[in-house]
PDB file of N, CA and C in Angstrom:
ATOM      1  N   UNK A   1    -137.261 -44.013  86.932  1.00  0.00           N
ATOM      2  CA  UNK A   1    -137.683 -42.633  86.894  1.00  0.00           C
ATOM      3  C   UNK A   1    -137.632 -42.095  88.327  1.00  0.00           C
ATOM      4  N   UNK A   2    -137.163 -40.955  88.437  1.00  0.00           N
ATOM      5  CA  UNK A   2    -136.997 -40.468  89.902  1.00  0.00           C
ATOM      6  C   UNK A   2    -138.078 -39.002  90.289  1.00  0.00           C
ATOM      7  N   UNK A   3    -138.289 -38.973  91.202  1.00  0.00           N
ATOM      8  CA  UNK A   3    -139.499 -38.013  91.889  1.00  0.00           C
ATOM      9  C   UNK A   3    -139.818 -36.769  90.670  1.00  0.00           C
ATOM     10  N   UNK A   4    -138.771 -36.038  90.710  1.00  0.00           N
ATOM     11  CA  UNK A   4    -138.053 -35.185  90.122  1.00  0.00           C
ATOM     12  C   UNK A   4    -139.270 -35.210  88.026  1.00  0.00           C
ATOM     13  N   UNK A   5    -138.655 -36.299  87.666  1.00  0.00           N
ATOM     14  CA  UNK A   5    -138.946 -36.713  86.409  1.00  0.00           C
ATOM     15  C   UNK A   5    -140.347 -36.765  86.226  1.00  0.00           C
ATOM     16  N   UNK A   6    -141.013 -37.894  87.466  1.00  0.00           N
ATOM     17  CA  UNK A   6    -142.127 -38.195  87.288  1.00  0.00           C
ATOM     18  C   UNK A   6    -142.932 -36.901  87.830  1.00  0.00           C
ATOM     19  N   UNK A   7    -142.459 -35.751  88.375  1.00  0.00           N
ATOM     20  CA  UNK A   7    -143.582 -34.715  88.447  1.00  0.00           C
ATOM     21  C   UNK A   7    -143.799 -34.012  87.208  1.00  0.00           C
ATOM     22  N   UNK A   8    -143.113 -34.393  86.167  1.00  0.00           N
ATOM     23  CA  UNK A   8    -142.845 -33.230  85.016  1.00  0.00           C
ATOM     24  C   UNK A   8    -143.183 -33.942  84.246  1.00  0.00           C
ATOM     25  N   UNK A   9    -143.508 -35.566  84.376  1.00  0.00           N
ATOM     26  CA  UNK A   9    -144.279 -36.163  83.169  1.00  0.00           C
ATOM     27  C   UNK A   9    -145.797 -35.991  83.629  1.00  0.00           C
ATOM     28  N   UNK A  10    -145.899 -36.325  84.878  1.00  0.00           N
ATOM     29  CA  UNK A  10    -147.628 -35.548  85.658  1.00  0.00           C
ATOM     30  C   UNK A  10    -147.841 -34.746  85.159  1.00  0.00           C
ATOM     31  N   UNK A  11    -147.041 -33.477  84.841  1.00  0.00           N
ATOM     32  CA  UNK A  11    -147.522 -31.971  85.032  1.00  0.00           C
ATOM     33  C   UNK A  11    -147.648 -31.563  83.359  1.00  0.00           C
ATOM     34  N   UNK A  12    -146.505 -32.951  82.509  1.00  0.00           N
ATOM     35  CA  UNK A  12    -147.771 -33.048  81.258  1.00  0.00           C
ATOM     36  C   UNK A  12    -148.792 -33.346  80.712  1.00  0.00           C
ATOM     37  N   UNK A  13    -148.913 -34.780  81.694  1.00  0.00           N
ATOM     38  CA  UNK A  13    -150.330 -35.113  81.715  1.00  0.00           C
ATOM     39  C   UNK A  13    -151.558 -34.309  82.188  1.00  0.00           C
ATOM     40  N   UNK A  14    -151.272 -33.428  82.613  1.00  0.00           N
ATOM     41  CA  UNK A  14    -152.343 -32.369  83.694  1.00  0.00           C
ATOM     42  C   UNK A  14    -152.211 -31.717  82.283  1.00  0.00           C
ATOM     43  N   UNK A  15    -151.427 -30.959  81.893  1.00  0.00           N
ATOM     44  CA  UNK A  15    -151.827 -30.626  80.725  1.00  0.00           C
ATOM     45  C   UNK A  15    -152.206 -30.777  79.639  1.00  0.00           C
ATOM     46  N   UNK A  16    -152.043 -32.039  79.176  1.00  0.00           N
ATOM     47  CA  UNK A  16    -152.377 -32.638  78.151  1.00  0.00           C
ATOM     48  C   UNK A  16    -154.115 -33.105  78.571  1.00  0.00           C
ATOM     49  N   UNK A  17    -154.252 -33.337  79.728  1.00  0.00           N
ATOM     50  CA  UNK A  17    -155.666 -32.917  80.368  1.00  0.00           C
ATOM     51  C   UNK A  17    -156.782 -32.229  80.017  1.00  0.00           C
ATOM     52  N   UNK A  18    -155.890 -31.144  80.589  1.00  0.00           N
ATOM     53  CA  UNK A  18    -156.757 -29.880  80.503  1.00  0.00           C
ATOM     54  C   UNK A  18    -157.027 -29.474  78.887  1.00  0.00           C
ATOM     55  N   UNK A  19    -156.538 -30.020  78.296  1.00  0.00           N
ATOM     56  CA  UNK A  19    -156.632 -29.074  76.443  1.00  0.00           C
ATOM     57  C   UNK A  19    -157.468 -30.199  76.415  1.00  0.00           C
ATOM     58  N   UNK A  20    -157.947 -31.492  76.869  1.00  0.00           N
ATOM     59  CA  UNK A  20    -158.696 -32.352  76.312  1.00  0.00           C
ATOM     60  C   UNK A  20    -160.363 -32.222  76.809  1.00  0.00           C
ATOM     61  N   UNK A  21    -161.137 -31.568  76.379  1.00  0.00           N
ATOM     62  CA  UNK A  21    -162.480 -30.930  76.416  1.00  0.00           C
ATOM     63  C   UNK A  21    -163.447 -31.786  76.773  1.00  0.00           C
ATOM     64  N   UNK A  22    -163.059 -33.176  75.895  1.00  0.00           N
ATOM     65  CA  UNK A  22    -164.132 -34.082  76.616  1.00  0.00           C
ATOM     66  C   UNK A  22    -163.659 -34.923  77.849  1.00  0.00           C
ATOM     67  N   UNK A  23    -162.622 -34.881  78.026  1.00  0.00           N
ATOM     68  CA  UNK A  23    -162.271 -35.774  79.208  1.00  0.00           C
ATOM     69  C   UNK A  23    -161.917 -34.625  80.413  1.00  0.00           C
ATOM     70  N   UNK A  24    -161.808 -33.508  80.547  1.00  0.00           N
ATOM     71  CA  UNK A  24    -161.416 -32.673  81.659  1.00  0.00           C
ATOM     72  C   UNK A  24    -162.565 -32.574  82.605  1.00  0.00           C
ATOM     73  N   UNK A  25    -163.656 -32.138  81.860  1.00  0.00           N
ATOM     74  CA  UNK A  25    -164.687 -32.469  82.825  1.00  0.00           C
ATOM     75  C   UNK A  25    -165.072 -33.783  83.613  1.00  0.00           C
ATOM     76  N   UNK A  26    -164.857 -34.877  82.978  1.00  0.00           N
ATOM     77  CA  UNK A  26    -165.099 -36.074  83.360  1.00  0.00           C
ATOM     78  C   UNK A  26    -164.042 -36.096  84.086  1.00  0.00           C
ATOM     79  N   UNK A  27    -162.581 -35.626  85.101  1.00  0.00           N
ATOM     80  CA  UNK A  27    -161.859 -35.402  85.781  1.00  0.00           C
ATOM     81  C   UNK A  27    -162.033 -34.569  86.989  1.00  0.00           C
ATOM     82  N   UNK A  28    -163.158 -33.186  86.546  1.00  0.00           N
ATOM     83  CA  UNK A  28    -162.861 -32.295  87.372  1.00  0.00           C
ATOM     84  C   UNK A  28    -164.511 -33.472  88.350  1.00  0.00           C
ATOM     85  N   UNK A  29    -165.369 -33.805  87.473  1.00  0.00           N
ATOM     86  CA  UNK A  29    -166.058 -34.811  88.005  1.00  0.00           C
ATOM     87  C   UNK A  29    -165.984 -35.465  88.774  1.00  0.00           C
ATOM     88  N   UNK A  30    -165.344 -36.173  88.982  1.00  0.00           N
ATOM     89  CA  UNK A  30    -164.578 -37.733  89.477  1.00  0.00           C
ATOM     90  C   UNK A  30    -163.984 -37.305  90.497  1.00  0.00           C
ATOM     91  N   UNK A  31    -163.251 -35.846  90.764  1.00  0.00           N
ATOM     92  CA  UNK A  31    -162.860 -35.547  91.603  1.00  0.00           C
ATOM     93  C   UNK A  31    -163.223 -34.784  92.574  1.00  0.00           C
ATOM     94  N   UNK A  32    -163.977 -33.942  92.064  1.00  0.00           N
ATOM     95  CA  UNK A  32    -164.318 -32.656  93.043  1.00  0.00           C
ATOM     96  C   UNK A  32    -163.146 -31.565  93.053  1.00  0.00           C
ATOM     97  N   UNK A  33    -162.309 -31.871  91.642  1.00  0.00           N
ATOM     98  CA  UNK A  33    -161.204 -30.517  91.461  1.00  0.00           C
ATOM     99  C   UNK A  33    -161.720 -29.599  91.466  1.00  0.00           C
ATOM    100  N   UNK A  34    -162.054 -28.424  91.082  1.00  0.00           N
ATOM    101  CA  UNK A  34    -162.355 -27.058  89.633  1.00  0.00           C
ATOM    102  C   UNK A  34    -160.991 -26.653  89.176  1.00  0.00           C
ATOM    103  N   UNK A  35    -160.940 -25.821  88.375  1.00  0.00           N
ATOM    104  CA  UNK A  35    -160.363 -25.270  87.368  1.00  0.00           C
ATOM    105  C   UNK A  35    -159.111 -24.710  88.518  1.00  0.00           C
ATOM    106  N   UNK A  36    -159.777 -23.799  89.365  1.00  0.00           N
ATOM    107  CA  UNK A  36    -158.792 -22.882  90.291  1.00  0.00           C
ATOM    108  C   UNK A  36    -157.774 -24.279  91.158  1.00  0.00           C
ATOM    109  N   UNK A  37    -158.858 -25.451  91.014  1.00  0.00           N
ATOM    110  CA  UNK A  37    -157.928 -26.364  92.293  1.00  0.00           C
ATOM    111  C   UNK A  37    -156.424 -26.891  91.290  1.00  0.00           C
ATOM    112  N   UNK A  38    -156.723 -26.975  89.550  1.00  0.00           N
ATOM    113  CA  UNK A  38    -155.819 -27.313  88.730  1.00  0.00           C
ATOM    114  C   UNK A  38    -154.361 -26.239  89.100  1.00  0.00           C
ATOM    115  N   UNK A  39    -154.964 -25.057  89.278  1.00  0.00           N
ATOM    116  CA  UNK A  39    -153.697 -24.073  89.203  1.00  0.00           C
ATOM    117  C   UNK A  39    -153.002 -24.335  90.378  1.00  0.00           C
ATOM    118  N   UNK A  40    -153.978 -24.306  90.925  1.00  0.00           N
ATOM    119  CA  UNK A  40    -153.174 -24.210  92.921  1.00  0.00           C
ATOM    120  C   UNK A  40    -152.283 -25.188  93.485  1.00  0.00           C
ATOM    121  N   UNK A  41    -152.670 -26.128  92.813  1.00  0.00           N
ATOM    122  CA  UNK A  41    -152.109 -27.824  93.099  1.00  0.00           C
ATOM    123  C   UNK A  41    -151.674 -28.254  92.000  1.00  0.00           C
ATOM    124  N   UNK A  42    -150.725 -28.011  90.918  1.00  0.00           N
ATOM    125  CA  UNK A  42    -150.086 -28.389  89.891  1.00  0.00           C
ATOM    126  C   UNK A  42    -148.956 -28.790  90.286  1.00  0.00           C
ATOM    127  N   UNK A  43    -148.330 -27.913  91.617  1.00  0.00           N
ATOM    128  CA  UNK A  43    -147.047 -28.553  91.372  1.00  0.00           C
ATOM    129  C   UNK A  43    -146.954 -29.606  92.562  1.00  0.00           C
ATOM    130  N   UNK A  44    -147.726 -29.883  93.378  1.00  0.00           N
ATOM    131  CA  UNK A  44    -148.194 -30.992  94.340  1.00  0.00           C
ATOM    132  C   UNK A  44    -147.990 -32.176  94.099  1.00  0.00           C
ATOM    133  N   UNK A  45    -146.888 -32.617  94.372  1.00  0.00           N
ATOM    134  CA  UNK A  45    -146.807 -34.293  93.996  1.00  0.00           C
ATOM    135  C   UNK A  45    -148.258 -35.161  94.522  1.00  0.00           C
ATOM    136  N   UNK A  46    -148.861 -35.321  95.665  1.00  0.00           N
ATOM    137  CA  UNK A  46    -149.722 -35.857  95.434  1.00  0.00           C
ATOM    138  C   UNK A  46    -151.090 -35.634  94.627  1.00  0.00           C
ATOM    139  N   UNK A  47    -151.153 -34.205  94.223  1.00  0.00           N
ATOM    140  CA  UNK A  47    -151.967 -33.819  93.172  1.00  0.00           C
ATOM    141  C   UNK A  47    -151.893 -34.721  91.594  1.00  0.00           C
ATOM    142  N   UNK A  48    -150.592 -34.763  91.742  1.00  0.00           N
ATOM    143  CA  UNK A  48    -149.856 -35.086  90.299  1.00  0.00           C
ATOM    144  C   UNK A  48    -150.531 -36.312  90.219  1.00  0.00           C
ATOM    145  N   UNK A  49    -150.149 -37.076  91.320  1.00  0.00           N
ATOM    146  CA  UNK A  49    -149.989 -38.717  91.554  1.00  0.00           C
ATOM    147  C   UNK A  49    -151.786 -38.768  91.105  1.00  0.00           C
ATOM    148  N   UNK A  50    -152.469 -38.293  91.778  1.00  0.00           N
ATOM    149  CA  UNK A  50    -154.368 -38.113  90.987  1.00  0.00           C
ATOM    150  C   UNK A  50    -154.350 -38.452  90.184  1.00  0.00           C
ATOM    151  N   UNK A  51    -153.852 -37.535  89.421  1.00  0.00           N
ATOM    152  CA  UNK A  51    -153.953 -37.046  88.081  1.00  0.00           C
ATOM    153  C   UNK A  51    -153.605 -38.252  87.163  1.00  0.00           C
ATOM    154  N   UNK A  52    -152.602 -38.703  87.377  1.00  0.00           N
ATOM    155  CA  UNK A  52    -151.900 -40.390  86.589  1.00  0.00           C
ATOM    156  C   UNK A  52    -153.038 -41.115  87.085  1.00  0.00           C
ATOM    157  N   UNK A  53    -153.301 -40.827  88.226  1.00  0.00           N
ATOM    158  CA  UNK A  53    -154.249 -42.469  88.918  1.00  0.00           C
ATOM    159  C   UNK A  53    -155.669 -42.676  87.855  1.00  0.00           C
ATOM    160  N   UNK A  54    -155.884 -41.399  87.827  1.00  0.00           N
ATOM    161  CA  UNK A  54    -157.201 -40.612  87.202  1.00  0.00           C
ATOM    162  C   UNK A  54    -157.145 -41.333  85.617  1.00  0.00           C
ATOM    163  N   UNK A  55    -155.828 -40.653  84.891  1.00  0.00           N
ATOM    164  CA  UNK A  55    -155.760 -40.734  83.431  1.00  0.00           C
ATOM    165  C   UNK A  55    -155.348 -42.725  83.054  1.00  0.00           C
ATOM    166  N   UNK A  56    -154.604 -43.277  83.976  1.00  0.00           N
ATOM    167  CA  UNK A  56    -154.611 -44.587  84.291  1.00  0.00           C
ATOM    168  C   UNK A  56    -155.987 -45.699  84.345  1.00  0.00           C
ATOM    169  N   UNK A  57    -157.150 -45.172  85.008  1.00  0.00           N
ATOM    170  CA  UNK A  57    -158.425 -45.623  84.517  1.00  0.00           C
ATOM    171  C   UNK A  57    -158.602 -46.325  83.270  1.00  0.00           C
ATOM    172  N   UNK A  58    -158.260 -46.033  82.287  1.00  0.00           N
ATOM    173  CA  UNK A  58    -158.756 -46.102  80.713  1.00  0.00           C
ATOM    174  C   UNK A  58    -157.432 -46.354  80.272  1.00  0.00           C
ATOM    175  N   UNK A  59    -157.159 -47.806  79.549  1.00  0.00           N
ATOM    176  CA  UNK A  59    -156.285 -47.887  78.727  1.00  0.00           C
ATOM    177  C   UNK A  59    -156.108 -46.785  77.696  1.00  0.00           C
ATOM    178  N   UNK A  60    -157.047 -46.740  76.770  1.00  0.00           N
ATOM    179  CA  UNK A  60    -157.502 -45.516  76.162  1.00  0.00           C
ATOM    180  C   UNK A  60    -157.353 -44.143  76.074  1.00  0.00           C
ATOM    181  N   UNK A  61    -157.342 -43.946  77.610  1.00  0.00           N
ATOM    182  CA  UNK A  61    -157.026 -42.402  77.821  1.00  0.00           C
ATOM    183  C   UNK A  61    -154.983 -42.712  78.051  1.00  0.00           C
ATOM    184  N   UNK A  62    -154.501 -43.919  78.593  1.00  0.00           N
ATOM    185  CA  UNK A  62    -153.373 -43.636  78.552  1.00  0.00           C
ATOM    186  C   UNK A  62    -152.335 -44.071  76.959  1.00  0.00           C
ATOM    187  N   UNK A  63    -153.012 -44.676  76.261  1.00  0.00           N
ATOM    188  CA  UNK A  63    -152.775 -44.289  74.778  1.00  0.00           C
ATOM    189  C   UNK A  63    -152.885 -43.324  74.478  1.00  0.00           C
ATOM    190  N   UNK A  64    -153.772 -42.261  74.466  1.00  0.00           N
ATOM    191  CA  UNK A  64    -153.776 -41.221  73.235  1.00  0.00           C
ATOM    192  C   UNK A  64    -152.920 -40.557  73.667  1.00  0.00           C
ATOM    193  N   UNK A  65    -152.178 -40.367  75.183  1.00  0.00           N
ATOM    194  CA  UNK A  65    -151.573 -39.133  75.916  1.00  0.00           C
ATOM    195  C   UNK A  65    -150.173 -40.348  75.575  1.00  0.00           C
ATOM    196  N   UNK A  66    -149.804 -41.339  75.285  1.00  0.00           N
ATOM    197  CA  UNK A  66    -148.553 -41.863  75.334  1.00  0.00           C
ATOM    198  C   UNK A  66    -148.247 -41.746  73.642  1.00  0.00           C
ATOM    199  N   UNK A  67    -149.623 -42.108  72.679  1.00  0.00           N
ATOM    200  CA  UNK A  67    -149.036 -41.776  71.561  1.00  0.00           C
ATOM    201  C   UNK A  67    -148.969 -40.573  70.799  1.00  0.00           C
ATOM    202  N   UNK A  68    -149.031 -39.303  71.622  1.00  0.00           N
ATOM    203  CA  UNK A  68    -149.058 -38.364  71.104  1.00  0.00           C
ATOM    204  C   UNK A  68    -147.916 -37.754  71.824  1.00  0.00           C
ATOM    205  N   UNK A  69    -147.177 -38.211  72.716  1.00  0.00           N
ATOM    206  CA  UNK A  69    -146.142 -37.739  72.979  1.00  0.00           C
ATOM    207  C   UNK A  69    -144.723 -38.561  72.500  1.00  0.00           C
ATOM    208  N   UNK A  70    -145.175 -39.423  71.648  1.00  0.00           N
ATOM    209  CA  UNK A  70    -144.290 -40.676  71.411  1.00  0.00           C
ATOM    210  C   UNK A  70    -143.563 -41.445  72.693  1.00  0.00           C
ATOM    211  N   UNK A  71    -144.397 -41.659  73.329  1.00  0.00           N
ATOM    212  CA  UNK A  71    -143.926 -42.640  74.933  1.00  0.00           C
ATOM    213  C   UNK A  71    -144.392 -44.086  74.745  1.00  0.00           C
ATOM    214  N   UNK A  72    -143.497 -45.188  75.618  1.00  0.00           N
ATOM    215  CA  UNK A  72    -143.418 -46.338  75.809  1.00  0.00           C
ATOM    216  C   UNK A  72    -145.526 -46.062  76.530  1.00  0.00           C
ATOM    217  N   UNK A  73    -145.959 -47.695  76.938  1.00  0.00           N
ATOM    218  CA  UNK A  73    -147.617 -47.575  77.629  1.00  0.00           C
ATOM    219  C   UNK A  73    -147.134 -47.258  78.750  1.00  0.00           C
ATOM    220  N   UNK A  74    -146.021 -47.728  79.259  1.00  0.00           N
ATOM    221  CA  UNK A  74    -145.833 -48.198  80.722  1.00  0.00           C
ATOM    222  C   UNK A  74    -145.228 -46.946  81.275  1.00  0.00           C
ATOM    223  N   UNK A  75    -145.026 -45.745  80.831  1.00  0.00           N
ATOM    224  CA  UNK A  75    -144.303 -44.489  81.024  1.00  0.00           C
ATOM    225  C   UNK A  75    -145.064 -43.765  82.058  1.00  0.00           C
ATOM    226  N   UNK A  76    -146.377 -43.922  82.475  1.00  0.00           N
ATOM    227  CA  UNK A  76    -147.326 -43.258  83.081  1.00  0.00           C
ATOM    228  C   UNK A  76    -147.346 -44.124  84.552  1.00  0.00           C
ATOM    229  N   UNK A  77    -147.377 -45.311  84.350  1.00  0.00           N
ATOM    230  CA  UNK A  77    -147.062 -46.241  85.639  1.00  0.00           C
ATOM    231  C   UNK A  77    -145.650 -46.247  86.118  1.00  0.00           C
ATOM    232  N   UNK A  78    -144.605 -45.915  85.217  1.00  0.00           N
ATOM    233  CA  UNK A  78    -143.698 -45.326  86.174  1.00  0.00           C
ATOM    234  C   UNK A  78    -143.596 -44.468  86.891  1.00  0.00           C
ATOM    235  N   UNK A  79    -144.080 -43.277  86.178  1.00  0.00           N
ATOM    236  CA  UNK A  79    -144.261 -42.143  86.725  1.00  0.00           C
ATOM    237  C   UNK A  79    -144.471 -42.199  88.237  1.00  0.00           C
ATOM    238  N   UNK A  80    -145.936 -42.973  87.963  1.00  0.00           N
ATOM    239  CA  UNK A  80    -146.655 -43.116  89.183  1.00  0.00           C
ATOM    240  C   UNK A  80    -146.473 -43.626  90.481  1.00  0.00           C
ATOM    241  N   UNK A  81    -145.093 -44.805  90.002  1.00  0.00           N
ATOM    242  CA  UNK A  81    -144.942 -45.116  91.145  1.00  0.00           C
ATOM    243  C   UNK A  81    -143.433 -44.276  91.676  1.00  0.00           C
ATOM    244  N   UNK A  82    -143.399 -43.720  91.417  1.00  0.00           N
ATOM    245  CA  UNK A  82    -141.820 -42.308  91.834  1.00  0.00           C
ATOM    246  C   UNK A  82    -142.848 -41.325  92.755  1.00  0.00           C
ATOM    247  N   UNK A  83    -144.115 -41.235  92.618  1.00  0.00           N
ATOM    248  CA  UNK A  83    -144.744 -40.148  93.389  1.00  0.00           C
ATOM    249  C   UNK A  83    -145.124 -40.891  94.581  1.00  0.00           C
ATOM    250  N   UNK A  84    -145.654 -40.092  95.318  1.00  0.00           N
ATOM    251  CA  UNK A  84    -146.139 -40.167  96.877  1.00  0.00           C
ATOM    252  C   UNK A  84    -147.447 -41.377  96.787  1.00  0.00           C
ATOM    253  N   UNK A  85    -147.032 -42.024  97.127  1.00  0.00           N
ATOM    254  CA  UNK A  85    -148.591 -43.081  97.344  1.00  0.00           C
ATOM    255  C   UNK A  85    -148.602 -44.234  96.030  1.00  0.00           C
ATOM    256  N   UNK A  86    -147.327 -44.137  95.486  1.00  0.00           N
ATOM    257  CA  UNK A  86    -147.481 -44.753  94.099  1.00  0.00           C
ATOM    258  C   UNK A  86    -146.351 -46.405  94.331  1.00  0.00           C
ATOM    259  N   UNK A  87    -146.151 -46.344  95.226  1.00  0.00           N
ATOM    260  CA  UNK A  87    -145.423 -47.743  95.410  1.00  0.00           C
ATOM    261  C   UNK A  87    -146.208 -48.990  95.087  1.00  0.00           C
ATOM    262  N   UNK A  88    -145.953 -50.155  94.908  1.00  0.00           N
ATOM    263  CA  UNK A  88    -146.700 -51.428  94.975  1.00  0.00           C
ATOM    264  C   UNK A  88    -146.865 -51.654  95.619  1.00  0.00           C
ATOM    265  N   UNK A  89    -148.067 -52.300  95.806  1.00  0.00           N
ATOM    266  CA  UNK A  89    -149.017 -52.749  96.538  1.00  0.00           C
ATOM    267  C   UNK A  89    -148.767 -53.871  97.197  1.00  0.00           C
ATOM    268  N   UNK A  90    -148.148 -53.990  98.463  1.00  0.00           N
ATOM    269  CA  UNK A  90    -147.694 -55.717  98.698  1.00  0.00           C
ATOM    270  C   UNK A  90    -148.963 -56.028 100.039  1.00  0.00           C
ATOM    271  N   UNK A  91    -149.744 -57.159  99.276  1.00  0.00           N
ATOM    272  CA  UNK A  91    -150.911 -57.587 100.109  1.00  0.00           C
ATOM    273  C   UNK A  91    -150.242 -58.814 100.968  1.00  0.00           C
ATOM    274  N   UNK A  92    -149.130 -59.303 101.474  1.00  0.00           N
ATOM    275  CA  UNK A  92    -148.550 -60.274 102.051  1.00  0.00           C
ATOM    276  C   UNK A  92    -147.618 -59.545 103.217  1.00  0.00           C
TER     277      UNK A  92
END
């Protein structure tokens, strides 16, 4: 997946987010977003990259957003690592 791709699978997840009532708050929470910081910073790759890191937490939360779009699990961790800060982690 290339930069390009993975901002536009982010920028569904941000949306698929935001329509989700019980989990948006528990986002804007966690973060210290608001509502206005969603608009302003949508198209922000490292905004984006949050946002996966965020919805990544919870197996759970990345099921319902993978099977409701009919996506592979692992579609969101690609994503993630095409954005800014999303490379692997090499502790050696």
């Amino acid at each position: 997946m290339d930069k390009k791709q993975a901002e536009v699978r982010a920028l569904s997840v941000l949306i698929w987010l935001v329509g989700n009532e019980e989990l948006l708050p528990v986002f804007l929470g966690a973060t210290g977003a608001s509502e206005s910081d969603l608009r302003a910073r949508a198209g922000e790759s490292e905004f984006l990259g949050s946002v996966l890191d965020f919805v990544m937490m919870d197996d759970a939360w990345v099921m319902a957003y993978c099977d409701g779009e009919g996506l592979p699990y692992d579609t969101l961790m690609r994503a993630r690592q095409a954005l800014p800060g999303g490379a692997d982690v090499n502790w050696t």
